[in-house]
Protein backbone atom coordinates (compact mmCIF):
# COMPACT_ATOMS: atom_id res chain seq x y z
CA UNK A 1 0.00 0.00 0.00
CA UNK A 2 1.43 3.00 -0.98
CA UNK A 3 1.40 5.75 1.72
CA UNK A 4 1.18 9.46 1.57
CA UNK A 5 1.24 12.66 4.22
CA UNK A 6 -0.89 15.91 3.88
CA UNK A 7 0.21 18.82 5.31
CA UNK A 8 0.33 22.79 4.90
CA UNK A 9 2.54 23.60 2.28
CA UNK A 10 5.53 26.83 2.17
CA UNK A 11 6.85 29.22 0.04
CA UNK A 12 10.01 26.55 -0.84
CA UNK A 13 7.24 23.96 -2.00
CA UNK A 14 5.36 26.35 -4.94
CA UNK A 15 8.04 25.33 -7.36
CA UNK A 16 7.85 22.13 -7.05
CA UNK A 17 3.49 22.52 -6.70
CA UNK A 18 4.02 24.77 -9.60
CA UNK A 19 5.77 21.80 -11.83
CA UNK A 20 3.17 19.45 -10.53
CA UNK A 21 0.22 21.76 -11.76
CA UNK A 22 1.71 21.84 -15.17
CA UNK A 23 2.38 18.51 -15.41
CA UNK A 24 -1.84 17.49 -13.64
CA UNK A 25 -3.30 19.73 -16.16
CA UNK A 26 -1.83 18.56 -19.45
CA UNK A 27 -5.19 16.13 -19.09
CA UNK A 28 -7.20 19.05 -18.79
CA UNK A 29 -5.97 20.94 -21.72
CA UNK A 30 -5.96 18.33 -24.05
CA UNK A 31 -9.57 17.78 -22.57
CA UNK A 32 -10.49 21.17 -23.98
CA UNK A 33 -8.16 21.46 -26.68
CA UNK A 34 -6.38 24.75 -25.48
CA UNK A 35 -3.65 24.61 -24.16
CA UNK A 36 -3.66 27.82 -22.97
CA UNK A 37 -5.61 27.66 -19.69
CA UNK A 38 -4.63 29.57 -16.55
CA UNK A 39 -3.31 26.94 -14.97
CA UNK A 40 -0.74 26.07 -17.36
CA UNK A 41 0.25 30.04 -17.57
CA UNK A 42 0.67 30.64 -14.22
CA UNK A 43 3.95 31.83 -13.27
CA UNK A 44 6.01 31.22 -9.67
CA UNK A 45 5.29 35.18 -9.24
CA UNK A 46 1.73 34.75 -9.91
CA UNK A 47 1.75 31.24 -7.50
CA UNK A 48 3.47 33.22 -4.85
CA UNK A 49 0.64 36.25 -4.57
CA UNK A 50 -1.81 33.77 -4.63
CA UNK A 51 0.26 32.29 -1.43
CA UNK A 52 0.03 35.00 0.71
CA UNK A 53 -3.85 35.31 0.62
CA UNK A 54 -4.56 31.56 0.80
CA UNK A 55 -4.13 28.47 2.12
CA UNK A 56 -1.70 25.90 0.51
CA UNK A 57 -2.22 21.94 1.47
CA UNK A 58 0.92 19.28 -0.47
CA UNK A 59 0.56 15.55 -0.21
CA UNK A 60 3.72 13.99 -0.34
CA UNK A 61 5.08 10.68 -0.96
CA UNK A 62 7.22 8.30 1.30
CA UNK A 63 10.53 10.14 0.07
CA UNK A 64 9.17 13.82 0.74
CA UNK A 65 8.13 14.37 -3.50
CA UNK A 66 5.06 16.55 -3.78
CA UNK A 67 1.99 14.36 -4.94
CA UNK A 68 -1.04 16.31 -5.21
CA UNK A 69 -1.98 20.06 -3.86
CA UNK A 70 -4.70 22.00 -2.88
CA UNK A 71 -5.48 25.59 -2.21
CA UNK A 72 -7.82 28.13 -0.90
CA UNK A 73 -8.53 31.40 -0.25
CA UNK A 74 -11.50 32.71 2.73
CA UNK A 75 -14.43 35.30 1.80
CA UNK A 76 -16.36 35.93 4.74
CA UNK A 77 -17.85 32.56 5.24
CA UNK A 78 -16.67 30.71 1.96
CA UNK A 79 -13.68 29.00 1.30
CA UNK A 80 -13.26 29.30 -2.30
CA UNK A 81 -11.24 26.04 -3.66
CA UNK A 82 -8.91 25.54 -6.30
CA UNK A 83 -6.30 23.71 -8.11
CA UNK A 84 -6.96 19.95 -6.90
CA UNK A 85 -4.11 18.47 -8.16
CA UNK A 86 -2.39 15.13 -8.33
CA UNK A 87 0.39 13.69 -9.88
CA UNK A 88 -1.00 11.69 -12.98
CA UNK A 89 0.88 8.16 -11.40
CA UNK A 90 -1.18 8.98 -8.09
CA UNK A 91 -4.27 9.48 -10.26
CA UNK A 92 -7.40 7.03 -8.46
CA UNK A 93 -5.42 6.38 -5.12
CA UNK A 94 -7.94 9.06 -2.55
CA UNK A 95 -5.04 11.70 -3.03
CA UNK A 96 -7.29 13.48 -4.68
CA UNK A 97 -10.57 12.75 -1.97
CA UNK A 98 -8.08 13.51 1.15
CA UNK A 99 -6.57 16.73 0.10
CA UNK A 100 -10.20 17.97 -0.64
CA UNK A 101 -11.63 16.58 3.29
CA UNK A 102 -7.90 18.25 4.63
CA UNK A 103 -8.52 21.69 3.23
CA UNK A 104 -12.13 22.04 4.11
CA UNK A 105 -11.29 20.78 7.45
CA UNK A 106 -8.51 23.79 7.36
CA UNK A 107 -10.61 26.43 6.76
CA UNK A 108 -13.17 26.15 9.10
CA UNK A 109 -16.02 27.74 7.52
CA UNK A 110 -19.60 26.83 6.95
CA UNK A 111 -19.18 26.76 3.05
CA UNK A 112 -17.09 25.64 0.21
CA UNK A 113 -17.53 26.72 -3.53
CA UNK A 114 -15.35 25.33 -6.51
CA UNK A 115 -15.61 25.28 -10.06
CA UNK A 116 -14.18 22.73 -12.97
CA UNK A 117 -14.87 22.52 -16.60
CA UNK A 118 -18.35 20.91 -17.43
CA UNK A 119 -16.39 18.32 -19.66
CA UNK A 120 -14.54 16.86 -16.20
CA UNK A 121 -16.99 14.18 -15.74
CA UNK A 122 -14.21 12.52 -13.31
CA UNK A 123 -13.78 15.68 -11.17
CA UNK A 124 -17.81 16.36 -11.10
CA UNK A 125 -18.13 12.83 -10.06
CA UNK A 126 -15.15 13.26 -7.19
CA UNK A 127 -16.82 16.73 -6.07
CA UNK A 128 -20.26 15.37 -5.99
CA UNK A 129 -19.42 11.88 -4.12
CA UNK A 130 -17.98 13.77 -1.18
CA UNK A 131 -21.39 16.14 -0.83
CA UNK A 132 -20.80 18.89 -3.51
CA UNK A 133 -23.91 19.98 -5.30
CA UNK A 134 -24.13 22.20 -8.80
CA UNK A 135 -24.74 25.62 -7.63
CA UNK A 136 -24.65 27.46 -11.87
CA UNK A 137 -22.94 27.06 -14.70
CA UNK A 138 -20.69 29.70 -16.27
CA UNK A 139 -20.28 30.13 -20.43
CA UNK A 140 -16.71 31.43 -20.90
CA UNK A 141 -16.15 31.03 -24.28
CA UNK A 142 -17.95 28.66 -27.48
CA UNK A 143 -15.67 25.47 -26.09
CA UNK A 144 -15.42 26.17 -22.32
CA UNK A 145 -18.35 26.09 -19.96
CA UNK A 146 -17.85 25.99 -15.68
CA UNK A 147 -19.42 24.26 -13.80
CA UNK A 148 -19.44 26.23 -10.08
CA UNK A 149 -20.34 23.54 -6.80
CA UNK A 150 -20.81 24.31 -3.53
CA UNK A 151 -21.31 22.22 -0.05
CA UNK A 152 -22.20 23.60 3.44
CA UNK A 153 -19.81 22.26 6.28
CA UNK A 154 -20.52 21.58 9.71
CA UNK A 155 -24.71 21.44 9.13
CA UNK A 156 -25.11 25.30 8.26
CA UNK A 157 -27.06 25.90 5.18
């Protein structure tokens, strides 16, 4: 069984989360056929403002490599999530499921939202098994539609 730690990640980790999110959303790009997406544009600059008004979860492996990722940022009483990310070999293993549980559990608030592209079927699926429910959808362009989620924590609605 392969075995895996989740803890807050620091400003020496975004490189190496900013690799990893290059390398997770090749999938997604060649899902939409552009592979110009935000994600894959992002620079360590850009990574590291996002840092300082956020929250930044890494799994790691058994020898200390960065696995998967997960950030958010708090409005009032929202965590807004983002950038789920695992490395494609750890793809289907619960890195994925645990980093989600870890960062809502980190933010303490009484509601998550999210967003993915309406053609993830796999990460609708993921969102929706662990108590996400569609909340709108968003056109952005002629190939590129979002899909936004939200779930209440802790029983407040």
């Amino acid at each position: 069984m392969k075995t895996w730690t989740i803890a807050r990640a620091y400003k020496p980790d975004l490189q190496a989360i900013l690799e990893l999110q290059y390398l997770a959303y090749q999938s997604e790009a060649e899902l939409l056929n552009d592979f110009s997406i935000p994600p894959l544009k992002q620079t360590l600059n850009d990574l590291e403002q996002e840092y300082e008004k956020g929250i930044f979860l890494k799994a790691t492996d058994g020898n200390d490599e960065i696995i998967g990722s997960v950030r958010a940022c708090i409005d009032a009483d929202t965590a807004f999530i983002g950038k789920l990310i695992v490395h494609p070999k750890n793809q289907g293993e619960g890195v994925g499921t645990k980093l989600l549980l870890a960062i809502e559990n980190e933010c303490r608030v009484g509601r998550c939202e999210l967003f993915t592209s309406n053609k993830s079927i796999g990460n609708i699926r993921l969102y929706e098994r662990l108590g996400y429910v569609k909340l709108k959808e968003r056109r952005i362009s002629d190939s590129l539609t979002f899909v936004y989620m939200e779930k209440y924590l802790k029983g407040n609605k």
